[in-house]
Protein backbone atom coordinates (compact mmCIF):
# COMPACT_ATOMS: atom_id res chain seq x y z
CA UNK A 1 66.75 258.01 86.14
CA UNK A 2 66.74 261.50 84.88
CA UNK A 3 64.47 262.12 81.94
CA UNK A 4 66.78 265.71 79.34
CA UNK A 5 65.42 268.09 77.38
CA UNK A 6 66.75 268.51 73.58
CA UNK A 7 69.29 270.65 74.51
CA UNK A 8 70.15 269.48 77.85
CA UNK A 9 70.77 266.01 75.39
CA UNK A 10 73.17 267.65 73.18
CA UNK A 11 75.39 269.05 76.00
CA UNK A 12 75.52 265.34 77.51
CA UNK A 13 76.99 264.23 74.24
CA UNK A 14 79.33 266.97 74.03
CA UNK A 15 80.14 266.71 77.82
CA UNK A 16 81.00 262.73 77.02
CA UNK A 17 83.07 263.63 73.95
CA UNK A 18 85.04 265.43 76.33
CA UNK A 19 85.35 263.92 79.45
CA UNK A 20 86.49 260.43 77.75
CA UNK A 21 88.69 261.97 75.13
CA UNK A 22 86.67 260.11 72.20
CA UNK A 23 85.43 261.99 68.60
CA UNK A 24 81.97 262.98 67.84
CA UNK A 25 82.68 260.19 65.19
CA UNK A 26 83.11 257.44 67.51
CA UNK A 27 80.34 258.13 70.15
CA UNK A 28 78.32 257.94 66.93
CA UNK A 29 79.95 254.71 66.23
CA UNK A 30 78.77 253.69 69.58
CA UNK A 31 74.88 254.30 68.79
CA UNK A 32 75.36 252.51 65.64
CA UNK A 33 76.62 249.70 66.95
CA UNK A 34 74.03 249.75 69.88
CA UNK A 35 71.40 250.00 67.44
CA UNK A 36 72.67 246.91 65.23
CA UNK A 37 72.69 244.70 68.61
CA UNK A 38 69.28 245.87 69.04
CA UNK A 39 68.06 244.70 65.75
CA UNK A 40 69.78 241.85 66.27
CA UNK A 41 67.63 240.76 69.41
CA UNK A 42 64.91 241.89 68.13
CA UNK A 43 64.84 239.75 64.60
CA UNK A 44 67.27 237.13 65.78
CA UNK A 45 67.20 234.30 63.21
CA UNK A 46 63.86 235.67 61.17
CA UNK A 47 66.05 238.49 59.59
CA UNK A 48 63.47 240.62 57.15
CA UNK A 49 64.21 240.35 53.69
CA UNK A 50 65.16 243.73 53.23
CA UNK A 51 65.91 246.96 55.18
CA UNK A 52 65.47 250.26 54.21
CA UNK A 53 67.23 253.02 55.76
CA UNK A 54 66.01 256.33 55.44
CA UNK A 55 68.99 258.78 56.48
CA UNK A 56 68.46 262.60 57.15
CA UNK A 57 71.33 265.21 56.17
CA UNK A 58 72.50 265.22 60.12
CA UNK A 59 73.70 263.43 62.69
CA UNK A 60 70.29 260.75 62.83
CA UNK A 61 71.08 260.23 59.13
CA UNK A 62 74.85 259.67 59.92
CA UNK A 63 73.61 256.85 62.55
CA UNK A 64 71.10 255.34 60.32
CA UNK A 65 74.35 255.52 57.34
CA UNK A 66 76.75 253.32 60.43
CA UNK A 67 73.52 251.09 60.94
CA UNK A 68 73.76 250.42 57.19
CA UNK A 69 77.14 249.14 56.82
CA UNK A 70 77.07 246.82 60.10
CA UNK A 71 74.10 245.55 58.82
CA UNK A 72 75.57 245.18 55.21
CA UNK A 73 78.94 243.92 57.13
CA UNK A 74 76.42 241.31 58.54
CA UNK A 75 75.10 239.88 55.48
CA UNK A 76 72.02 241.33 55.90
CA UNK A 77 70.02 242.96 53.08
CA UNK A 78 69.89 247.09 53.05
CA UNK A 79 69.18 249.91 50.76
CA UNK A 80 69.49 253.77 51.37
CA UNK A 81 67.46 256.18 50.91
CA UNK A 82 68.77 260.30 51.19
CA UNK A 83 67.48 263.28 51.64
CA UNK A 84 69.14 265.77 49.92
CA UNK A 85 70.36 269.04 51.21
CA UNK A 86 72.59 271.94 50.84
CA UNK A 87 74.83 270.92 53.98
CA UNK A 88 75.32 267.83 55.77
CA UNK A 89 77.03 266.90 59.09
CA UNK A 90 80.45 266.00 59.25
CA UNK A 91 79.79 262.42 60.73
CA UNK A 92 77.29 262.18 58.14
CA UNK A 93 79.90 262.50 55.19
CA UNK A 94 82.31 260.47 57.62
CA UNK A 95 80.19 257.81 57.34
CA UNK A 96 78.48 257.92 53.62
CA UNK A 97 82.33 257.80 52.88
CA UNK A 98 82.35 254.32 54.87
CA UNK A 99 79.53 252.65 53.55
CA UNK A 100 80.19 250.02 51.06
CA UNK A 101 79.72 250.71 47.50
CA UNK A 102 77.94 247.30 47.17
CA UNK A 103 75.19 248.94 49.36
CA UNK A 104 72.43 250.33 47.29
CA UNK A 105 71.93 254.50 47.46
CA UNK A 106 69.44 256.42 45.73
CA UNK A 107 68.59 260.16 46.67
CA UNK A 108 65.04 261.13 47.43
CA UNK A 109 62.75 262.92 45.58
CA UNK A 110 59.22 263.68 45.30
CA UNK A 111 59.15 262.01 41.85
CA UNK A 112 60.82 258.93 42.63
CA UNK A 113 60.02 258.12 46.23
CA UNK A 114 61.54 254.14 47.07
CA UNK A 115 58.72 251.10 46.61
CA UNK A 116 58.29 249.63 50.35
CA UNK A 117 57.00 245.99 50.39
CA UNK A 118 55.37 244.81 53.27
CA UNK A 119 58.10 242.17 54.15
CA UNK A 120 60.66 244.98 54.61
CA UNK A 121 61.59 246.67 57.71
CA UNK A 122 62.29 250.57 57.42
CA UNK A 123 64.66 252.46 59.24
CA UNK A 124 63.41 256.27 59.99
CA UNK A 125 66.66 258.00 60.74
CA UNK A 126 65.71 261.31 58.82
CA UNK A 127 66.03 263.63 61.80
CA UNK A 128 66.27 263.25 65.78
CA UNK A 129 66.01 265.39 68.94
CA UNK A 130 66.73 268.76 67.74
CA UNK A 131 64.23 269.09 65.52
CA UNK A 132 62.42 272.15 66.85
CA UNK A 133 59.74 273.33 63.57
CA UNK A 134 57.07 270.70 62.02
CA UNK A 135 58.61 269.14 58.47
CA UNK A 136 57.73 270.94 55.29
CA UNK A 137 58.47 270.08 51.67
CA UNK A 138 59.95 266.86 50.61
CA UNK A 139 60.71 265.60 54.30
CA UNK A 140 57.09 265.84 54.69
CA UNK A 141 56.41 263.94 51.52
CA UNK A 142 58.97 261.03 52.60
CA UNK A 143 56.95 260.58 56.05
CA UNK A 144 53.51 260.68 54.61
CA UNK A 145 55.38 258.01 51.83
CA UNK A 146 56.24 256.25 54.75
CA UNK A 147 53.18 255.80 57.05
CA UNK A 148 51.09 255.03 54.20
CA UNK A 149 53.94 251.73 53.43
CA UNK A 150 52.57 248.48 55.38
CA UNK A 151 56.26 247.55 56.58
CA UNK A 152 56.66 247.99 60.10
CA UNK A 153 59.09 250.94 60.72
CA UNK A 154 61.86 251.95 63.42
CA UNK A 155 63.00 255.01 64.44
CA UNK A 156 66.45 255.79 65.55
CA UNK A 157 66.10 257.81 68.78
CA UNK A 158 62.79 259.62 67.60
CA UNK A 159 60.12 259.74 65.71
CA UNK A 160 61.01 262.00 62.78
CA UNK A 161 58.80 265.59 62.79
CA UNK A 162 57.94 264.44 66.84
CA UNK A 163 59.49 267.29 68.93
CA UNK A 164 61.42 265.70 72.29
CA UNK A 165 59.72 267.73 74.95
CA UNK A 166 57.17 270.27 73.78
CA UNK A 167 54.22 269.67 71.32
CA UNK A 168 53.25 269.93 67.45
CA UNK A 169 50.87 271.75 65.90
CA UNK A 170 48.01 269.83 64.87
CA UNK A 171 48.88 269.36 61.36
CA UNK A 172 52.04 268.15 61.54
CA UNK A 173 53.36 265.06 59.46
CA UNK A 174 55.00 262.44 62.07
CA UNK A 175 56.37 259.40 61.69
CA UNK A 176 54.23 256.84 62.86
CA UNK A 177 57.01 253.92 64.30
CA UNK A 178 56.15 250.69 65.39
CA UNK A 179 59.67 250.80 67.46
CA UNK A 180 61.61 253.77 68.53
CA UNK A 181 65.24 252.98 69.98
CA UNK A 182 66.82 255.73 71.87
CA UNK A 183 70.37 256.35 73.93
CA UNK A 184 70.88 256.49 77.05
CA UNK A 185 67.79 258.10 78.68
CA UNK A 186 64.32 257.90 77.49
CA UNK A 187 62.88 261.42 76.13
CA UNK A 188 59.77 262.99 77.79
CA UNK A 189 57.95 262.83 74.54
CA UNK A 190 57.94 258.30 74.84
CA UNK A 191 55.79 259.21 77.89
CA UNK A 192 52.58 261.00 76.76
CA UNK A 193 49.61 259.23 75.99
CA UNK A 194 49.40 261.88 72.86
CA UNK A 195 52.78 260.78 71.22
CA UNK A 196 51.94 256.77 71.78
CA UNK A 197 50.53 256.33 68.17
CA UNK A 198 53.85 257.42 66.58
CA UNK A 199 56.93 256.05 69.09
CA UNK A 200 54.73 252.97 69.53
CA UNK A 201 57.25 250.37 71.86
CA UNK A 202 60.15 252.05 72.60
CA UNK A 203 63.78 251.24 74.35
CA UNK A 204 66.75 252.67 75.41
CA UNK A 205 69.96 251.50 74.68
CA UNK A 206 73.22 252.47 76.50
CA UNK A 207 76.35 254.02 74.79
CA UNK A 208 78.48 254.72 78.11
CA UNK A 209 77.28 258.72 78.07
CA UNK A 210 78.61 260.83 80.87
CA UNK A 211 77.05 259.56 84.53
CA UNK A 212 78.88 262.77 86.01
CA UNK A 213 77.09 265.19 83.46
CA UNK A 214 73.91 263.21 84.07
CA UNK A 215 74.25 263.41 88.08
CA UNK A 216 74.89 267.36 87.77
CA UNK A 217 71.60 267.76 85.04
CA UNK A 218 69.13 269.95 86.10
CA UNK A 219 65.79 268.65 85.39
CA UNK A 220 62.02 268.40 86.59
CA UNK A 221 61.32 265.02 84.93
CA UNK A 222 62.45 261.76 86.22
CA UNK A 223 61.84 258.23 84.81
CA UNK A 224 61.22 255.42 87.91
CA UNK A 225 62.69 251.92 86.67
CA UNK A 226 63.91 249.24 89.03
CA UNK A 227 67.20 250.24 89.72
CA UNK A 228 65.76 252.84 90.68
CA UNK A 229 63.52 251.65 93.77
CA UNK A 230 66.50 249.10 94.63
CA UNK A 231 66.16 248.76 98.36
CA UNK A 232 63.61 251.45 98.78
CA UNK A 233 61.83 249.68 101.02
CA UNK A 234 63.58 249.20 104.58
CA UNK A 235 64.35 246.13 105.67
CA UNK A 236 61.53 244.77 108.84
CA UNK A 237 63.43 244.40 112.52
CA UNK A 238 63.63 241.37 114.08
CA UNK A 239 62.07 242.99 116.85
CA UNK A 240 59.30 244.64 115.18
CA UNK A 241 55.92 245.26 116.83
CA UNK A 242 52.77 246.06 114.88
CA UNK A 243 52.77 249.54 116.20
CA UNK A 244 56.28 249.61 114.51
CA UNK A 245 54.67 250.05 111.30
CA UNK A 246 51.50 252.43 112.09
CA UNK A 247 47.89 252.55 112.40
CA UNK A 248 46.14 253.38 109.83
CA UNK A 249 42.55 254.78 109.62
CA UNK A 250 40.50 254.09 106.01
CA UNK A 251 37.31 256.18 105.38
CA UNK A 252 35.63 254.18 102.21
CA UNK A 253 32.47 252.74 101.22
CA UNK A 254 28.42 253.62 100.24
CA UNK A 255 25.57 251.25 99.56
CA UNK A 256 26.29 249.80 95.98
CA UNK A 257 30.13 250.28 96.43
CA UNK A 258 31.39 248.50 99.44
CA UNK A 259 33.82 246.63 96.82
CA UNK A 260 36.07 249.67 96.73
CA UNK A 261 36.01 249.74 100.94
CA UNK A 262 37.02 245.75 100.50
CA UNK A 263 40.04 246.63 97.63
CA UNK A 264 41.81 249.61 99.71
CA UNK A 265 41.70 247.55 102.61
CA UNK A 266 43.37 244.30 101.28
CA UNK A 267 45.90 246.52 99.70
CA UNK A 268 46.59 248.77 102.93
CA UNK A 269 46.75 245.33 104.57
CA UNK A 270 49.13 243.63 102.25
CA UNK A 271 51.30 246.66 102.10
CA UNK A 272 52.40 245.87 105.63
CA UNK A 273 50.54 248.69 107.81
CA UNK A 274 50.66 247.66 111.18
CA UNK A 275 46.91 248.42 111.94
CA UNK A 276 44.06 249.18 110.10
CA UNK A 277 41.11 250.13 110.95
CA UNK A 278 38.07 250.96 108.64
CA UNK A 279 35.31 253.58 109.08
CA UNK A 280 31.93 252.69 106.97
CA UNK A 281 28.47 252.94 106.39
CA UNK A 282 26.43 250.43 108.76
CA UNK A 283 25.10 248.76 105.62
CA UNK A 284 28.64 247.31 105.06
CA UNK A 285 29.49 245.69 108.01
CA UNK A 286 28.89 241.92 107.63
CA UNK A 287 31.03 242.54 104.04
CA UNK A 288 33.84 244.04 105.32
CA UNK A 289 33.88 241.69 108.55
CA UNK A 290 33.93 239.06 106.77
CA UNK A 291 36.62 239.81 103.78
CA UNK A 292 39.24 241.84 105.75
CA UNK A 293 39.19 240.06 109.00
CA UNK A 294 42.20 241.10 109.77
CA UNK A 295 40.72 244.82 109.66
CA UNK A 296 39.17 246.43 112.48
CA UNK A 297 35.66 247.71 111.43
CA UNK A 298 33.97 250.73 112.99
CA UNK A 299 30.40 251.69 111.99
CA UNK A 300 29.05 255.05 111.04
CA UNK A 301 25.35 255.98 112.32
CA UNK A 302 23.97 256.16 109.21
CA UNK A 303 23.46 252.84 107.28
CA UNK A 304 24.05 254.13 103.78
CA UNK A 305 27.04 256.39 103.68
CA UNK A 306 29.63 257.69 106.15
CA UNK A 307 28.49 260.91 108.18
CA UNK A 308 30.60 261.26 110.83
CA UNK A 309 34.74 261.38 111.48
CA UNK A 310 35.77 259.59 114.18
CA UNK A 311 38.55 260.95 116.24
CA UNK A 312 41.73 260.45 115.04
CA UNK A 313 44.29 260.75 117.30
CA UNK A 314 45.48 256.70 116.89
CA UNK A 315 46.28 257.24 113.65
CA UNK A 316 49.46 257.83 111.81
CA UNK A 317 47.82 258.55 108.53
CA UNK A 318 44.18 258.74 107.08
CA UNK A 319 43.24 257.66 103.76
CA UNK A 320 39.55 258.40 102.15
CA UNK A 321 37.68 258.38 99.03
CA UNK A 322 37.40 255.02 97.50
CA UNK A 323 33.54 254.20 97.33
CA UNK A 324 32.81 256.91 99.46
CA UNK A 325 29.91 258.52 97.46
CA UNK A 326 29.61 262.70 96.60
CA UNK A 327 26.83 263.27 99.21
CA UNK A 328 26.52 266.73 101.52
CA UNK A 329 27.74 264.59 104.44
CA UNK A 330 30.89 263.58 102.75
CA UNK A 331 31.68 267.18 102.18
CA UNK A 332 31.13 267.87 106.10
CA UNK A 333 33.44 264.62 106.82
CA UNK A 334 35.95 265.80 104.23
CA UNK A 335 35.90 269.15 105.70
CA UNK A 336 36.39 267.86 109.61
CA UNK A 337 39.16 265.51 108.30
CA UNK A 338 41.07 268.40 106.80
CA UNK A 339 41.08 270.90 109.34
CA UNK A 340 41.92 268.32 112.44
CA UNK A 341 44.53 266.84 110.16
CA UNK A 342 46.76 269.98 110.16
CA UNK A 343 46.29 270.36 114.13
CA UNK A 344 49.36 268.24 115.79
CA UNK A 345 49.08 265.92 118.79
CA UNK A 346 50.95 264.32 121.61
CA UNK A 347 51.82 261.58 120.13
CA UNK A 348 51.86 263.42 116.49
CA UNK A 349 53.83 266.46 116.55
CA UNK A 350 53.14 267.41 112.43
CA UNK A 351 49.64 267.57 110.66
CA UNK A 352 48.46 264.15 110.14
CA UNK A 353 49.46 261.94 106.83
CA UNK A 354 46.22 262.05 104.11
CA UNK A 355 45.45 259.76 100.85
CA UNK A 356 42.79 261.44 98.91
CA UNK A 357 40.96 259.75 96.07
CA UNK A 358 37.95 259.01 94.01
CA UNK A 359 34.79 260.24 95.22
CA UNK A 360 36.82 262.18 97.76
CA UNK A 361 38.41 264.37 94.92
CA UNK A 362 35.77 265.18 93.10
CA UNK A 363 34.24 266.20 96.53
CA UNK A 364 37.32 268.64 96.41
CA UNK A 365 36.81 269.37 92.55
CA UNK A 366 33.25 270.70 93.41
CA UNK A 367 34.30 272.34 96.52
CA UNK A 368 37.51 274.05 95.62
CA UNK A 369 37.73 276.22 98.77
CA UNK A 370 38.54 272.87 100.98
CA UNK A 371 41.93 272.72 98.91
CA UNK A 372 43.29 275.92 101.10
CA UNK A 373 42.77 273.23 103.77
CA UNK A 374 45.23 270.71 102.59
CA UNK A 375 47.83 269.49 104.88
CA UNK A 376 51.17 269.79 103.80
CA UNK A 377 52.46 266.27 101.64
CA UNK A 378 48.46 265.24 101.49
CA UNK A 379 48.75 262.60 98.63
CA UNK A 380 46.18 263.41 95.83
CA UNK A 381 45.59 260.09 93.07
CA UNK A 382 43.45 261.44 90.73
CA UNK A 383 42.78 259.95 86.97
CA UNK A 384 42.99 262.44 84.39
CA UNK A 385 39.42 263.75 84.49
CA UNK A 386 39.50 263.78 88.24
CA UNK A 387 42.47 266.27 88.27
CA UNK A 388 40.78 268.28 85.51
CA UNK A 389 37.93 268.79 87.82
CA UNK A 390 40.51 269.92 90.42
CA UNK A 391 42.18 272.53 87.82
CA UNK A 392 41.26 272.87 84.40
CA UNK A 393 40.70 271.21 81.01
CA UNK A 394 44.35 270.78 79.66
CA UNK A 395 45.13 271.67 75.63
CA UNK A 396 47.31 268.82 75.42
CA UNK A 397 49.47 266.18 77.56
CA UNK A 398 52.20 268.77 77.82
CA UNK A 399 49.91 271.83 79.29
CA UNK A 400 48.48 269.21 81.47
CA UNK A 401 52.17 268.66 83.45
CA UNK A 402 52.81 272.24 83.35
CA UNK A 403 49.31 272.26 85.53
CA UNK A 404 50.15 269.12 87.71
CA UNK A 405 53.26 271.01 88.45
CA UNK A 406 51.73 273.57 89.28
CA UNK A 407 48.81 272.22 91.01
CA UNK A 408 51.62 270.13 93.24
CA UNK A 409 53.67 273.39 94.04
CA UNK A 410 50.69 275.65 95.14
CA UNK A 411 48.99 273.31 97.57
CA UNK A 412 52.45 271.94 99.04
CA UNK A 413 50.87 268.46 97.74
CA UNK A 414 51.55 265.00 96.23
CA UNK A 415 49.80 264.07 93.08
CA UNK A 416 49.83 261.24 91.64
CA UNK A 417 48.33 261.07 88.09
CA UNK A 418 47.31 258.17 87.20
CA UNK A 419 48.34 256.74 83.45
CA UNK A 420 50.05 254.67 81.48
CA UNK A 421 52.83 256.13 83.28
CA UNK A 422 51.70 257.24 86.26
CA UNK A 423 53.28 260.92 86.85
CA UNK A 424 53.49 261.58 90.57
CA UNK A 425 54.37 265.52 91.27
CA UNK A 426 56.16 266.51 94.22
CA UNK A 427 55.66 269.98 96.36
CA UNK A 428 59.15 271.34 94.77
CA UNK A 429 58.28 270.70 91.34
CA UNK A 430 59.79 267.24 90.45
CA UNK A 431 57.62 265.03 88.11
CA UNK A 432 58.19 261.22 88.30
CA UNK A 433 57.36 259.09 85.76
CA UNK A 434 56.62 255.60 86.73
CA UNK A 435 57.87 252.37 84.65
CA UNK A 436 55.37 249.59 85.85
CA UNK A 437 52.23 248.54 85.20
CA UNK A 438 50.21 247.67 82.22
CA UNK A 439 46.93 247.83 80.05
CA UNK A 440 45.67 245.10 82.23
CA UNK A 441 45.34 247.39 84.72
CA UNK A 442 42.52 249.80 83.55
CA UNK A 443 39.60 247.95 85.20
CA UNK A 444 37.71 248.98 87.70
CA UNK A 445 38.87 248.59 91.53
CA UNK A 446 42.69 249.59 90.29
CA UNK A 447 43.14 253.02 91.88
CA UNK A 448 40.97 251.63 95.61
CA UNK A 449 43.92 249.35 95.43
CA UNK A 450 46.68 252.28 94.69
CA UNK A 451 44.94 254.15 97.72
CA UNK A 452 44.96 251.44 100.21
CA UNK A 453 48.71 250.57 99.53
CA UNK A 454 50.00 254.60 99.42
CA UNK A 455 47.89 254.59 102.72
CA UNK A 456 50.06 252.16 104.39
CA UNK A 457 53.48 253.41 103.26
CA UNK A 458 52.35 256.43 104.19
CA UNK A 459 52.17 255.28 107.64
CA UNK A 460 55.76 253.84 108.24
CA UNK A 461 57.60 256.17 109.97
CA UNK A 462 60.71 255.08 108.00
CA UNK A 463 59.72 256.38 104.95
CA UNK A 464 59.41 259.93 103.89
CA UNK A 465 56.14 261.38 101.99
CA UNK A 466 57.84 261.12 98.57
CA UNK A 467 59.65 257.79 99.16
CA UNK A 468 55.99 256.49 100.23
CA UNK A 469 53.97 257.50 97.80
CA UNK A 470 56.83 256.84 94.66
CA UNK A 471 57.30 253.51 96.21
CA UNK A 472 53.56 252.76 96.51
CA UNK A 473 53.08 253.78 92.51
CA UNK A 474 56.06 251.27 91.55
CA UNK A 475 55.17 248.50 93.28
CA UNK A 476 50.75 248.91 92.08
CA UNK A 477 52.41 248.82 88.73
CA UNK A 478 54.46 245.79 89.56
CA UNK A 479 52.14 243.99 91.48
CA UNK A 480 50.29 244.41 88.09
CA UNK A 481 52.75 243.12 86.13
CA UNK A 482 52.95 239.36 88.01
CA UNK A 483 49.59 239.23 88.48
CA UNK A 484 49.19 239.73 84.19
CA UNK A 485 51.47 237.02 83.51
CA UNK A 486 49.24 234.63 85.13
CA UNK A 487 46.04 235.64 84.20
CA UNK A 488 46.91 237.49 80.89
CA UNK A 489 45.76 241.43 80.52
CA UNK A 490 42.44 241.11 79.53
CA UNK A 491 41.69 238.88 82.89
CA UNK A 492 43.29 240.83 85.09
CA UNK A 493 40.76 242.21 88.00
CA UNK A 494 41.62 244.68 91.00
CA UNK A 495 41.49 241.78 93.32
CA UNK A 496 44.71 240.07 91.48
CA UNK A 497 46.47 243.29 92.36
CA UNK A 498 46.22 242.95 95.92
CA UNK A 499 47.12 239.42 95.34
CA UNK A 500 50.76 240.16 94.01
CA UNK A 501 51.49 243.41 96.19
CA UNK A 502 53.54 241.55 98.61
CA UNK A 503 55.74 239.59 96.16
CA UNK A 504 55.91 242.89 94.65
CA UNK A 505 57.44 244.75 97.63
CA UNK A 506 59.85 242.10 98.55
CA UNK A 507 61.98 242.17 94.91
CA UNK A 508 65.04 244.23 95.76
């Protein structure tokens, strides 16, 4: 699902007007009456006792006046609130001409801004996506009016004074919404953890806009929901082999963190790698023996930390990091790993797949001369602080995609950074957002698990480096998902992960 900017959004609703012969005035209709089946899920039976619609002088205002008379047409309670100016819309006057005059309407002002009771529900549809400067005057008076209200508050497509795709200045007055409902596809701005405290749950509703005009879009963002990953993974051959779906070679583990050695395996293992086999530190041998069995284990001389790389040409791809430690010997391994990688063999003709992560990036973040060494699609999974360490400090959520963009391009590289919504960037400058996964998740032992599953996609020859690693993101996330509903968010460990990747993978 592509992910528009402002103005690429205005030109799909234009391109719909036109391609299905329908008015500006009825495509509005559509939102309206998108948003009223909305509220109606949402409040079913329990309808509040009143709702308050605050309408803008454009086109959000015009769908916020439709919302009011299907609403009103419903029997449900609502009262308008306007914001005056010197020229409004022409679906806005369409529609203040269609609103009943047993609706309530009173015009804003900074005198006589409308009492909000708690057990009201307010309706922010003041302005929408093409705002483009932070509000002044009395539209910043009516959002401070309402964030300082205790009624829970929805926005109509967004957040009024919250930009779609670029950021604020600091001072700017935003409205804070409990629930933002947007059309068609979500906005870039639902997506940063910056914006969270103002579009607070958000969906998207469809109003039949223009697939054709979508599929033509130009755009660096993407949005990864189910539909989707539908069949992304390919379907096993009766006559499979375990060498059908690749050896894999995992270089994890330290005194004190042989967990995260344990984690990436089970993962690598349930995400159907043919082989794995596991170099560590001496010191975790009876451990990982005994909780991966189906592993192969191979020691490394010293019994504390890995010191040696052992020669790879079984392998179809190499994965290292998790537990690893940031000794001088796992800057010589990480070093040897990198430069054989990129050298082809008989039975490999390109460089060799990679998963980098944890204690392996910030090997890279302190060594920055190894990334010149980075064989092309090497997947990179770093958290936020890990990737500044690889790049910079970012000013804001927004500066830091313009540097995972970057970062991704330069180095011929896929990143996955790890969030909320996990934003994987691709070598030509694509950034996928993914839709899985939740709160539960942010406990230690999560991203060991993300490694050792992206390390055995990566080795299945049927999949390419991008459908690997986006497929590995979407089903962590979902594996995360089943595992919460049975033991709730705050219960959920790493180990439940691994648990739920399989069930996860086979959903079509």
């Amino acid at each position: 699902m592509k992910i528009l900017s402002a103005a690429k959004t205005q030109e799909l609703d234009q391109a719909t007007i036109q391609e299905q012969g329908i008015t500006s005035a009825e495509l509005m209709e559509r939102a309206a009456r998108a948003l009223f089946r909305w509220f109606q899920q949402e409040h079913g039976l329990c309808q509040p006792a009143e709702t308050l619609i605050f309408c803008g002088p454009g086109n959000n205002g015009g769908d916020g006046l439709a919302l009011a008379r299907l609403l009103h047409e419903a029997g449900i309670g609502v009262r308008v609130a306007l914001l005056p100016a010197g020229k409004y819309s022409a679906d806005w006057q369409r529609n203040r001409q269609r609103l009943p005059t047993a609706v309530p309407v009173a015009e804003l002002s900074a005198e006589a801004l409308p009492a909000i009771g708690p057990e009201a529900v307010v309706v922010d549809a003041l302005f929408g996506t093409g705002l483009s400067r932070p509000l002044t005057g009395l539209a910043e008076t009516v959002v401070r009016h309402l964030n300082h209200a205790r009624a829970p508050i929805v926005a109509i497509d967004l957040p009024s004074g919250l930009f779609t795709d670029a950021p604020q200045p600091a001072s700017s007055m935003i409205v804070h919404a409990q629930h933002t409902v947007s059309f068609g596809l979500p906005k870039l701005a639902f997506l940063l953890p910056q914006n969270a405290e103002y579009v607070g749950e958000w969906t998207v509703e469809d109003i039949g806009l223009s697939p054709a005009f979508i599929a033509e879009a130009a755009t660096p963002w993407h949005y990864t929901d189910a539909a989707s990953m539908a069949g992304a993974l390919p379907a096993r051959p009766r006559f499979s082999h375990k060498g059908t779906f690749g050896h894999a070679l995992l270089l994890a583990g330290s005194r004190g963190k042989m967990g995260a050695a344990v984690l990436a395996a089970g993962a690598c293992l349930r995400g159907g790698v043919g082989l794995l086999t596991a170099h560590i530190p001496a010191c975790g041998y009876d451990i990982f023996q005994i909780s991966q069995p189906e592993a192969m284990c191979l020691t490394d001389a010293q019994a504390d930390f890995i010191s040696e790389l052992p020669d790879l040409k079984p392998y179809q791809a190499v994965g290292i990091g998790p537990g690893l430690g940031q000794n001088e010997a796992g800057v010589t391994v990480l070093r040897q790993l990198l430069k054989q990688a990129a050298k082809p063999t008989n039975k490999r003709p390109g460089p060799l797949s990679l998963v980098i992560d944890a204690d392996a990036l910030n090997l890279l973040g302190a060594h920055r001369e190894l990334l010149a060494l980075l064989p092309e699609n090497t997947v990179l999974t770093p958290h936020p602080k890990e990737f500044e360490r690889l790049t910079e400090p970012a000013r804001d959520d927004y500066h830091r995609l313009e540097l995972l963009r970057s970062f991704a391009q330069q180095h011929r590289c896929l990143v996955v950074l790890k969030g909320a919504y996990t934003c994987l960037a691709t070598p030509t400058g694509e950034l996928h957002f993914n839709s899985t996964g939740n709160a539960g998740m942010a406990t230690g032992g999560s991203g060991d698990v993300l490694t050792g599953l992206t390390l055995a996609l990566r080795a299945h020859a049927q999949l390419s480096a991008f459908e690997a690693v986006r497929l590995a993101v979407y089903a962590h996330g979902r594996a995360g998902d089943l595992a919460a509903k049975e033991t709730g968010q705050a219960g959920l460990v790493a180990g439940d992960l691994v648990r739920y990747i399989g069930p996860a993978l086979a959903e079509r």
